[in-house]
N, C-alpha and C. Protein backbone atom coordinates (compact mmCIF):
# COMPACT_ATOMS: atom_id res chain seq x y z
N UNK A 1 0.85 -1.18 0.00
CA UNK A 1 0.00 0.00 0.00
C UNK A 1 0.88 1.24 0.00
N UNK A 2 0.68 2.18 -0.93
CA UNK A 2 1.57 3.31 -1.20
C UNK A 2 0.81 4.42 0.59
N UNK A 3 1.74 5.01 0.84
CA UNK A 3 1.81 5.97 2.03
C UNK A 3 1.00 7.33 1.19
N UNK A 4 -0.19 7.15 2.01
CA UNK A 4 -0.84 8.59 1.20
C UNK A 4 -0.74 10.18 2.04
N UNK A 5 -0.29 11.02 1.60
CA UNK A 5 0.05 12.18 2.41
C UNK A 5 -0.53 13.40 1.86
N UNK A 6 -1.27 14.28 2.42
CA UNK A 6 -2.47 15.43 2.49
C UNK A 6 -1.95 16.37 2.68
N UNK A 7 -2.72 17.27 2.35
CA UNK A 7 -2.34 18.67 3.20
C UNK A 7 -4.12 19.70 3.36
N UNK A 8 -4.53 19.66 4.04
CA UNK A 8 -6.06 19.97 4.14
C UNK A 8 -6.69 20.06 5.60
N UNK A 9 -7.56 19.89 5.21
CA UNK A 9 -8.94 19.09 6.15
C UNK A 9 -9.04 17.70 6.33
N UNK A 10 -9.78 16.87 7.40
CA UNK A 10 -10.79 15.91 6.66
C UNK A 10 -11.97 15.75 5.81
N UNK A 11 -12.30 17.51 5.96
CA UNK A 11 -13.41 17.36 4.32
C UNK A 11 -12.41 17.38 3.18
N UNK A 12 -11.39 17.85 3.15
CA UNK A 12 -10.64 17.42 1.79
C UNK A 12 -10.66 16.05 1.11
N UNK A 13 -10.37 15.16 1.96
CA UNK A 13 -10.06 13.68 1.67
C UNK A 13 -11.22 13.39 0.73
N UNK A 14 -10.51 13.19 -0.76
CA UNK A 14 -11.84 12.37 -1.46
C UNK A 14 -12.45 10.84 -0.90
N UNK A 15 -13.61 11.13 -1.02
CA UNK A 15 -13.98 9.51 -0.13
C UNK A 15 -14.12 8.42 -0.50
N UNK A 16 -13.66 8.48 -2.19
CA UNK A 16 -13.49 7.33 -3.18
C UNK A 16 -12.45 7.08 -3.12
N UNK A 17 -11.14 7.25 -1.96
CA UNK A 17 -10.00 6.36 -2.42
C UNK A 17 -10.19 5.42 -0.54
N UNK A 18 -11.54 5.73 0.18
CA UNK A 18 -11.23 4.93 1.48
C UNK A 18 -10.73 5.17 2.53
N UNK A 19 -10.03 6.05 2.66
CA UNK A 19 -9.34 6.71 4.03
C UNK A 19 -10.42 7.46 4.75
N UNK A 20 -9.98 7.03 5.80
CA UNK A 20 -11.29 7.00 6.76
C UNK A 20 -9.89 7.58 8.22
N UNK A 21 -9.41 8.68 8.86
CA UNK A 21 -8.93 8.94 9.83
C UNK A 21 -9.16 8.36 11.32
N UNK A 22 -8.19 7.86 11.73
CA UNK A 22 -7.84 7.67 13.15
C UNK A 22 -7.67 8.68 13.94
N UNK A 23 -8.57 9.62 14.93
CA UNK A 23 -8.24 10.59 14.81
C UNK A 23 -7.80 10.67 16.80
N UNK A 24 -7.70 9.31 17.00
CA UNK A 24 -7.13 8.79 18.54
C UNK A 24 -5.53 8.56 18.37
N UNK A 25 -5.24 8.37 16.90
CA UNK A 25 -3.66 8.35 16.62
C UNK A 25 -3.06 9.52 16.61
N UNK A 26 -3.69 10.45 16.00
CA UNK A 26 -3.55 11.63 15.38
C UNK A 26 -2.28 12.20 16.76
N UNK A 27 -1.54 12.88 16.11
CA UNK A 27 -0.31 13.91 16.44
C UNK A 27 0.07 15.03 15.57
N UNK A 28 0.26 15.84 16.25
CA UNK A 28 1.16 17.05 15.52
C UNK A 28 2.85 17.51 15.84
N UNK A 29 3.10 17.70 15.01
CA UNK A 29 4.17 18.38 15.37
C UNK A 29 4.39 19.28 14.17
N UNK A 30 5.47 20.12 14.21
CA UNK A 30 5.87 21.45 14.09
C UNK A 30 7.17 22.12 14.41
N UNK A 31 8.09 22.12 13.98
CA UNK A 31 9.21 23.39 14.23
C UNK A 31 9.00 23.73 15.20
N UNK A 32 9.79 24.03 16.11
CA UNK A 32 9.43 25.38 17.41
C UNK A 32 9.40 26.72 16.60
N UNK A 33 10.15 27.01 15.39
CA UNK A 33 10.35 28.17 15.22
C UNK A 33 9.65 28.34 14.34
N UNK A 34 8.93 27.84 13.55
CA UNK A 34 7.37 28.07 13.15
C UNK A 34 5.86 27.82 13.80
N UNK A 35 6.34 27.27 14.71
CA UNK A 35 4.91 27.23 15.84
C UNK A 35 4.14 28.88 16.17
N UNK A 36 2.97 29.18 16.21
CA UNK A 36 2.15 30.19 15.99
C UNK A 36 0.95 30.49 16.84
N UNK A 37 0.25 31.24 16.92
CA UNK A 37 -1.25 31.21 17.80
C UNK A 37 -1.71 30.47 16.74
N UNK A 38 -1.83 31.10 15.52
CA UNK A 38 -2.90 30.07 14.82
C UNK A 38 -2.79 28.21 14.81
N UNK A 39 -1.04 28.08 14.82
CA UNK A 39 -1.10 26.55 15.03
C UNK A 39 -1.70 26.19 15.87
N UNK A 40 -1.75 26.92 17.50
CA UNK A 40 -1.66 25.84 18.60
C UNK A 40 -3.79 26.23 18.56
N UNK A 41 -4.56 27.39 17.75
CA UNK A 41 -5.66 27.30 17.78
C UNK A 41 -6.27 26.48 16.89
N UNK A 42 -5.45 26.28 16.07
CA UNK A 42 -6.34 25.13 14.92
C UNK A 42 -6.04 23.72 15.62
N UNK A 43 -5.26 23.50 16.04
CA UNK A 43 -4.72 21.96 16.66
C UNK A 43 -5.89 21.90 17.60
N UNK A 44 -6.11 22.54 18.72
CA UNK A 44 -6.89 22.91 19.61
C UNK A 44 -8.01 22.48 19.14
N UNK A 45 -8.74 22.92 18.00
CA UNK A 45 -10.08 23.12 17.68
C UNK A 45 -9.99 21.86 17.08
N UNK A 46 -8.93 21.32 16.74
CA UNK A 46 -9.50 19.60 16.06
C UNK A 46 -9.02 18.68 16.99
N UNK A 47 -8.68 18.99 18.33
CA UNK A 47 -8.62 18.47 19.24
C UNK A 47 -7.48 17.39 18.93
N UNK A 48 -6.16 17.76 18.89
CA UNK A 48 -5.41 16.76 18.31
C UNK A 48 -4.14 17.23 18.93
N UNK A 49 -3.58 16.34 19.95
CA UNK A 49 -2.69 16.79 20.80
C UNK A 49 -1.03 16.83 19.63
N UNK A 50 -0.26 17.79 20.70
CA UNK A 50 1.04 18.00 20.31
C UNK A 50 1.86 16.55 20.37
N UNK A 51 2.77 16.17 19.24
CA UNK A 51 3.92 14.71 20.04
C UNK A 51 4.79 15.31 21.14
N UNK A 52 4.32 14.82 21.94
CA UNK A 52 5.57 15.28 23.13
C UNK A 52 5.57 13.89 23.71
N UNK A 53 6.75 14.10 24.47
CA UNK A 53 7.12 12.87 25.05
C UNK A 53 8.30 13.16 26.37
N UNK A 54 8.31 12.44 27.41
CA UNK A 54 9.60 13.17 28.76
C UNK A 54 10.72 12.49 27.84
N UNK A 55 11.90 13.19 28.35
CA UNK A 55 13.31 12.94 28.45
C UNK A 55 13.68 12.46 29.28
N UNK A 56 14.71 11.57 29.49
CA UNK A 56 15.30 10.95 30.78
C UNK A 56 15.72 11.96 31.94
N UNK A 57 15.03 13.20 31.04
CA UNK A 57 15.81 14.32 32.57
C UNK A 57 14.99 14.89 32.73
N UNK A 58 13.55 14.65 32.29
CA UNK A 58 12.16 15.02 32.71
C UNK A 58 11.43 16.30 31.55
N UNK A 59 12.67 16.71 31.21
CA UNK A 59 12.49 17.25 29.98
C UNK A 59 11.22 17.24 28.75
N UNK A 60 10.68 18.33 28.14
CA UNK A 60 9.67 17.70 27.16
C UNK A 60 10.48 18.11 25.90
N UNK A 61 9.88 16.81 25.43
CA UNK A 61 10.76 16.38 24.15
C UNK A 61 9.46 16.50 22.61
N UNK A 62 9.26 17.53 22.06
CA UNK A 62 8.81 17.64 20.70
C UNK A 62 8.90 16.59 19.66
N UNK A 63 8.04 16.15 18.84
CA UNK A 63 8.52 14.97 18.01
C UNK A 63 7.56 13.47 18.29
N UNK A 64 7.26 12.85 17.05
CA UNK A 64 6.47 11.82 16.88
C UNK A 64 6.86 10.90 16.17
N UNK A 65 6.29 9.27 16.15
CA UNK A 65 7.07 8.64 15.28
C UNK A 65 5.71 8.36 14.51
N UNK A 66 6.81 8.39 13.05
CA UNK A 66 6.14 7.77 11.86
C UNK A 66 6.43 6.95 11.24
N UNK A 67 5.64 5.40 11.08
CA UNK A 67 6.33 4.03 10.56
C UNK A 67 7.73 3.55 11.21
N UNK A 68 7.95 4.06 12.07
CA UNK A 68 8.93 3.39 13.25
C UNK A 68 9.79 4.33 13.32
N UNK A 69 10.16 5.57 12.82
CA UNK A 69 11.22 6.58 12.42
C UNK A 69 10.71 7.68 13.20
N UNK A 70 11.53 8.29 13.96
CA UNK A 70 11.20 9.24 14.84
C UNK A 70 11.34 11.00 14.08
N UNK A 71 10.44 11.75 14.11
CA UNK A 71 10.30 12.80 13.15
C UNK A 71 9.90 13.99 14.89
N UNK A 72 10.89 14.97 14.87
CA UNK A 72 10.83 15.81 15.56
C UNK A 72 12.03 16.86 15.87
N UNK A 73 12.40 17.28 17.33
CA UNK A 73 13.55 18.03 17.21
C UNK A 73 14.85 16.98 17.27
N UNK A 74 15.44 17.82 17.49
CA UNK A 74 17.23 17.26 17.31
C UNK A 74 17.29 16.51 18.33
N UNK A 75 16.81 16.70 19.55
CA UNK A 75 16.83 16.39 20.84
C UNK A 75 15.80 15.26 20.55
N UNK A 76 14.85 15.19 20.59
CA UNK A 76 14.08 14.16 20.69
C UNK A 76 14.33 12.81 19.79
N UNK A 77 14.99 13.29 18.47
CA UNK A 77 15.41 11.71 17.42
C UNK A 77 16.75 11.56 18.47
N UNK A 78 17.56 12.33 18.87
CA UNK A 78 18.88 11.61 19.45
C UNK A 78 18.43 11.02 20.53
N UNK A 79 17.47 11.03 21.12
CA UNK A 79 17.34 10.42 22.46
C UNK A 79 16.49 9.51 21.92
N UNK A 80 15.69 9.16 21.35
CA UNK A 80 15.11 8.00 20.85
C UNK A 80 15.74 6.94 19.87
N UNK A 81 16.72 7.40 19.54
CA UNK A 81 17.96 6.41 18.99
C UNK A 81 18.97 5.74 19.77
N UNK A 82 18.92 6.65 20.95
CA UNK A 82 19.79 6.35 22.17
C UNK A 82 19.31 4.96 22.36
N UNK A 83 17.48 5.25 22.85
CA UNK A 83 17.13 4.63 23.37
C UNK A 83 16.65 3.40 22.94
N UNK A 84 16.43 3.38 21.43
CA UNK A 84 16.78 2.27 20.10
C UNK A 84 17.73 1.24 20.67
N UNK A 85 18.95 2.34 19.99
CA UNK A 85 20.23 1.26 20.44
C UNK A 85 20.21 0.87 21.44
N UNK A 86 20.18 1.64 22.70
CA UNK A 86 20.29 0.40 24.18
C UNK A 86 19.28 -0.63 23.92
N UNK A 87 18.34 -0.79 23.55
CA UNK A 87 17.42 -1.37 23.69
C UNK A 87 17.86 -2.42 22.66
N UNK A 88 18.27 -2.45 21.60
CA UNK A 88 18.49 -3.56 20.86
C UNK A 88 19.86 -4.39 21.38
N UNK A 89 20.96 -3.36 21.62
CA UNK A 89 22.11 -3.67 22.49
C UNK A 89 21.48 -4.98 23.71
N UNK A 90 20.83 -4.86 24.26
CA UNK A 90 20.45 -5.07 25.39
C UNK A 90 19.81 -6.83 25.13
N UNK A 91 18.96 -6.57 24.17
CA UNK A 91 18.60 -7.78 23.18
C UNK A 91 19.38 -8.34 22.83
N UNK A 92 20.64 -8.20 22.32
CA UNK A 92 21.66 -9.33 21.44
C UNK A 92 22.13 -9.86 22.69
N UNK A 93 22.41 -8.80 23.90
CA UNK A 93 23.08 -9.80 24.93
C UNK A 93 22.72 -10.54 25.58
N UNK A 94 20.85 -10.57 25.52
CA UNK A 94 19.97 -11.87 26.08
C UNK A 94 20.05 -13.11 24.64
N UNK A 95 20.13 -12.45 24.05
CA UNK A 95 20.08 -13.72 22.86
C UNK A 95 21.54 -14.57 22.90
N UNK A 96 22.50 -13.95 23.28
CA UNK A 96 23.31 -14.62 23.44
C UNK A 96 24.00 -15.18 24.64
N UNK A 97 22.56 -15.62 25.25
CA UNK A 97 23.00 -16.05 26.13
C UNK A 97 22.11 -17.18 26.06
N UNK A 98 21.40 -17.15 24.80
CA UNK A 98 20.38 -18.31 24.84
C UNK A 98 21.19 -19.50 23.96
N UNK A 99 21.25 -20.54 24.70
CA UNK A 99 22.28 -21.83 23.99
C UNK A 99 21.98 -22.20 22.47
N UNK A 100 22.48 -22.65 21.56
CA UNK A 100 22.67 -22.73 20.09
C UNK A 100 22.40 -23.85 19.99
N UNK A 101 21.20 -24.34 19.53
CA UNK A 101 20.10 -25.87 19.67
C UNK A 101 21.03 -26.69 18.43
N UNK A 102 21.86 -26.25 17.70
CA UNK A 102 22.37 -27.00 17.18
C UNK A 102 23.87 -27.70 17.58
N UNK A 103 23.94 -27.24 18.80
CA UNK A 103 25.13 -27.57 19.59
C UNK A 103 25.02 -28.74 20.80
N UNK A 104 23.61 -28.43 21.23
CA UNK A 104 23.30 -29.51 22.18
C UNK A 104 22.31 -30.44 21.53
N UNK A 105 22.65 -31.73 22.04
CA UNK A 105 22.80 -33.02 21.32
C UNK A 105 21.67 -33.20 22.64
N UNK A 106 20.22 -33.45 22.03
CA UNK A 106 19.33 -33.90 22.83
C UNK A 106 18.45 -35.39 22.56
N UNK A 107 18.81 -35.92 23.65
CA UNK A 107 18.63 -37.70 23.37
C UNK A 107 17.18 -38.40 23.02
N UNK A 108 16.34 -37.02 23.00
CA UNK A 108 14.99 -36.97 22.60
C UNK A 108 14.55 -36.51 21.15
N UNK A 109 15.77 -36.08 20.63
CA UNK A 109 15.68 -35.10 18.96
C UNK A 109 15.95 -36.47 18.37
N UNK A 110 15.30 -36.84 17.20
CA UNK A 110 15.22 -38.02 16.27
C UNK A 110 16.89 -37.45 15.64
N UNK A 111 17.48 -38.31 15.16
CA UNK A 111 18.88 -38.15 14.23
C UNK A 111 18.57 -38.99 13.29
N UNK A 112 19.24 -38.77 12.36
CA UNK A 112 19.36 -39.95 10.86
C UNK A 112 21.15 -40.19 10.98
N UNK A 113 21.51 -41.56 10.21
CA UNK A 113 22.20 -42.09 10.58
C UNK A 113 22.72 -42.37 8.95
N UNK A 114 23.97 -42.62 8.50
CA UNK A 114 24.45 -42.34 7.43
C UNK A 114 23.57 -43.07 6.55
N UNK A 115 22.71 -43.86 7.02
CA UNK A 115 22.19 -44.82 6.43
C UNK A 115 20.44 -44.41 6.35
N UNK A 116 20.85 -43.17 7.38
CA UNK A 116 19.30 -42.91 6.66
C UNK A 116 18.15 -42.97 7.84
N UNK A 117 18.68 -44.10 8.66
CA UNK A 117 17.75 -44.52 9.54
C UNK A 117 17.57 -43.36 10.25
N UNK A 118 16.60 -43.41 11.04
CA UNK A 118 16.55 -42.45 12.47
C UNK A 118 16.30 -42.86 13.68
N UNK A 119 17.34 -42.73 14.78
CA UNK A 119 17.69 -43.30 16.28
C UNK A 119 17.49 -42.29 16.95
């Protein structure tokens, strides 16, 4: 499915291609240095909160993810990559700690035998 991207309303959306809004997903974000009265009154009026999110230092962090990719300030993709990598980091070192099933020889796993058989 191709990624369809707007710029409007939801009365814009023609209603012959099916898109139908989630509007409990819905996020905004914005530049700080284009943020405006009119942004934060139109957001307001469609009732559609800002991406924010804390920082590990309690900090609010601007920025939302889209399709797994974090889209916001400078501060907020570096700290969510941080927190990527530890997090996958963190994963390889439980996985490797999980034993390699082709190493242990279990007296219950069927084997074949040059001959074919299985003992």
């Amino acid at each position: 499915m191709d990624f369809i991207a707007f710029r409007g309303t939801p009365n814009d959306i023609d209603p012959s291609i099916g898109l139908k809004l989630n509007y409990s997903k819905m996020k905004c974000y914005i530049k700080e240095s284009k943020k405006s009265e009119i942004y934060h009154q139109l957001r307001e009026a469609a009732n559609i909160p800002e991406g924010v999110t804390e920082g590990e230092d309690g900090a609010t962090l601007f920025g939302l993810r889209a399709y797994g990719v974090p889209i916001g300030s400078e501060v907020f993709v570096t700290e969510w990559l941080n927190t990527k990598g530890e997090r996958i980091t963190s994963n390889m070192l439980e996985i490797e700690k999980v034993p390699n099933p082709t190493r242990i020889a279990n007296r219950h796993t069927p084997r074949a035998s040059a001959s074919g058989c299985l003992f």
